[in-house]
Protein backbone atom coordinates (compact mmCIF):
# COMPACT_ATOMS: atom_id res chain seq x y z
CA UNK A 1 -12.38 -3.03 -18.79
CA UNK A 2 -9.21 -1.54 -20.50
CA UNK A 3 -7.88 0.18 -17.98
CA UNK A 4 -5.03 -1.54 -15.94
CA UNK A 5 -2.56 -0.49 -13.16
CA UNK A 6 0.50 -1.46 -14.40
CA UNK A 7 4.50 -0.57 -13.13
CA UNK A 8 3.44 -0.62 -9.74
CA UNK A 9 7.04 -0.60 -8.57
CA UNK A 10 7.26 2.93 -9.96
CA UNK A 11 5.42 4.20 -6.74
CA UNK A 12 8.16 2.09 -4.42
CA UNK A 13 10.56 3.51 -6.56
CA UNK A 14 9.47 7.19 -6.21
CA UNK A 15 9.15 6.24 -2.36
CA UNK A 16 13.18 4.91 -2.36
CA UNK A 17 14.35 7.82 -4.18
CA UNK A 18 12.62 10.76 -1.15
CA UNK A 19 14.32 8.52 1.37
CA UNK A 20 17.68 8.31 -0.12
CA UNK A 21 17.36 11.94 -0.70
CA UNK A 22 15.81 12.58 2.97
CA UNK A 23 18.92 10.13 4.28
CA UNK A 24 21.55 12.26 1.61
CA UNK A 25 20.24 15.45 3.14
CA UNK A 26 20.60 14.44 6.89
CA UNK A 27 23.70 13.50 6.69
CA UNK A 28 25.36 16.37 4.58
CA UNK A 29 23.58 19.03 6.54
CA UNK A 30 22.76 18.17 10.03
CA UNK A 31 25.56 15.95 10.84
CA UNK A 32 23.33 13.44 12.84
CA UNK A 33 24.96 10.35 14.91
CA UNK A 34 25.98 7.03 13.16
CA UNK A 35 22.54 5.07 14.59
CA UNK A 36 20.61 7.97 12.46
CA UNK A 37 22.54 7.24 9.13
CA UNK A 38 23.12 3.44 9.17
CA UNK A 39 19.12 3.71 10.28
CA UNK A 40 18.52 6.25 7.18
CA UNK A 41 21.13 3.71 4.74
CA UNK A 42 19.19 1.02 5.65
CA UNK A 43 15.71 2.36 4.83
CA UNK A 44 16.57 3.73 1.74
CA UNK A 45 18.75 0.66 0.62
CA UNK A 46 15.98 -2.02 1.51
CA UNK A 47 13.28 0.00 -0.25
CA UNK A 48 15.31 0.51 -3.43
CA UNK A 49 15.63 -3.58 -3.28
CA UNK A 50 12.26 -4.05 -2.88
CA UNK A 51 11.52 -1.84 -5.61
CA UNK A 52 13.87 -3.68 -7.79
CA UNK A 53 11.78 -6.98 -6.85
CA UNK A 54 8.59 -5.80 -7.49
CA UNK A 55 10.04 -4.38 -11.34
CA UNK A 56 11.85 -7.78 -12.02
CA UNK A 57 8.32 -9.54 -11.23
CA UNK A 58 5.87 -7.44 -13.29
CA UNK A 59 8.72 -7.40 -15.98
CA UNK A 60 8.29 -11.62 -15.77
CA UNK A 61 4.78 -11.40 -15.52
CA UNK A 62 4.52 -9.65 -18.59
CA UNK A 63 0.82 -7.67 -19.70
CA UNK A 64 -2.20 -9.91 -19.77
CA UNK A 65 -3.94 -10.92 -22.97
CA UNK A 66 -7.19 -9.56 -23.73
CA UNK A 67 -9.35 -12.11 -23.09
CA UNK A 68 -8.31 -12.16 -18.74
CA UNK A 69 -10.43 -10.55 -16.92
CA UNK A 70 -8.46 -7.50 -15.60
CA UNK A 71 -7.85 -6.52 -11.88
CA UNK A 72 -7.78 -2.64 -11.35
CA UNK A 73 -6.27 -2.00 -8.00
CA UNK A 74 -7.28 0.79 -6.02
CA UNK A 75 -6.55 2.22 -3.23
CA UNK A 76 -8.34 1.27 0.25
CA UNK A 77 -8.99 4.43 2.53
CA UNK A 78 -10.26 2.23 5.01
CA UNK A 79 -6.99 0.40 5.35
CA UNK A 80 -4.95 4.34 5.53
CA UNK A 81 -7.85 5.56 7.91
CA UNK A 82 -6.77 2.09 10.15
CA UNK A 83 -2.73 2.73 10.21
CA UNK A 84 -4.33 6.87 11.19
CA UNK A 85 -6.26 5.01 13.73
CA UNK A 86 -3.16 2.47 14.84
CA UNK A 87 -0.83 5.41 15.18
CA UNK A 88 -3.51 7.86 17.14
CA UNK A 89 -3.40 4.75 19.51
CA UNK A 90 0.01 4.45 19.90
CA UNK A 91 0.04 8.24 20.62
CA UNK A 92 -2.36 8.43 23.28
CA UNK A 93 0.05 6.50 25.29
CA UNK A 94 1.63 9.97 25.82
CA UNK A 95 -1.15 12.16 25.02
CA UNK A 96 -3.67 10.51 27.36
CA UNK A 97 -6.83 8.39 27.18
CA UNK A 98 -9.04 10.99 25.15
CA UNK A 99 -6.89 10.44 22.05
CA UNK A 100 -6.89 6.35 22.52
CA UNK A 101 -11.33 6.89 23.12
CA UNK A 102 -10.74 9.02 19.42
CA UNK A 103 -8.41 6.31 17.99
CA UNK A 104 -10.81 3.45 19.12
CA UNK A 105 -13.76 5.17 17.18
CA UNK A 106 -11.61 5.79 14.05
CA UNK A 107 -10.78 2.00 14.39
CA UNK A 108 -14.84 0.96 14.28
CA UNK A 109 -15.66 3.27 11.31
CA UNK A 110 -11.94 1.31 9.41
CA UNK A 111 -13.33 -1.76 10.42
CA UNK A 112 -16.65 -1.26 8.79
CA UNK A 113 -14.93 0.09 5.87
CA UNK A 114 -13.02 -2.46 5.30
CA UNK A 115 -15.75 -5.42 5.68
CA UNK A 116 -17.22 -3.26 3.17
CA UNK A 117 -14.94 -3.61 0.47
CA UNK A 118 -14.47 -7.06 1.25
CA UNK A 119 -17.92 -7.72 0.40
CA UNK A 120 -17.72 -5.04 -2.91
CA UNK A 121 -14.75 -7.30 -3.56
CA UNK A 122 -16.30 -10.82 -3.32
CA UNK A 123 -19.73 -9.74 -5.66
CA UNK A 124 -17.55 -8.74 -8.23
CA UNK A 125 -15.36 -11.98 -8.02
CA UNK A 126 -19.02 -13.52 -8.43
CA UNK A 127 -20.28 -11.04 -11.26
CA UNK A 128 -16.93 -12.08 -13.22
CA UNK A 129 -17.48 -15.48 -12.82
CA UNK A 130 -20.63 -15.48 -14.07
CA UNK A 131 -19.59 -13.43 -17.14
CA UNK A 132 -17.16 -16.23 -17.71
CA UNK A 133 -19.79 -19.06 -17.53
CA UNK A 134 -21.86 -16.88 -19.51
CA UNK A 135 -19.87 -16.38 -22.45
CA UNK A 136 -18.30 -19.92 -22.46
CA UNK A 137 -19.45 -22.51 -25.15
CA UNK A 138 -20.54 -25.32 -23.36
């Protein structure tokens, strides 16, 4: 493997930067109450610190040597399609009962999805262990 994710924080980052914008743009513009910009403040502010946290710890971490086994993350649709299904569910409290049935079913399919990649995750922790035993004098 020689690919790696790496800066990680550059995504919060990104993220930080369209709220502060979003929260800049709100308040020059549309003159919204003080809830809606201390609200806006705080989302951008916390954010940008936890940006800044996840930086200073893959700055300490430092890049791994070559002979780790590298992680590559990606992404899990079946934990997005689960926060589509969440929110569906907390709309059909105004919507009505049809959207929580739809929301319920989106739900299953996540759940499956996700015991999926569990399993995907836990034979490859067990193919990379074996490597390891593999290529180790004994």
């Amino acid at each position: 493997m020689k690919r790696v994710v790496s800066r990680g924080s550059g995504v919060v980052l990104i993220w930080a930067l369209n709220l502060t914008i979003l929260w800049a743009v709100a308040w020059a513009i549309f003159d919204p109450d003080a809830m809606t910009v201390a609200l806006g403040a705080w989302m951008a502010g916390s954010v940008l610190v936890w940006a800044a946290s996840a930086w200073w710890r893959e700055r300490r971490a430092g890049r791994p040597s070559d002979e780790q086994p590298l992680t590559i993350v990606d992404a899990s649709h079946a934990t997005a399609l689960l926060a589509i299904a969440i929110i569906a569910a907390l709309l059909a409290t105004q919507f009505g009962p049809w959207l929580a049935y739809i929301s319920a079913g989106i739900a299953l399919v996540a759940a499956g999805g996700l015991v999926r990649e569990r399993r995907a995750a836990r034979a490859s922790l067990e193919q990379v262990r074996a490597a390891g035993r593999e290529e180790r004098p004994t």
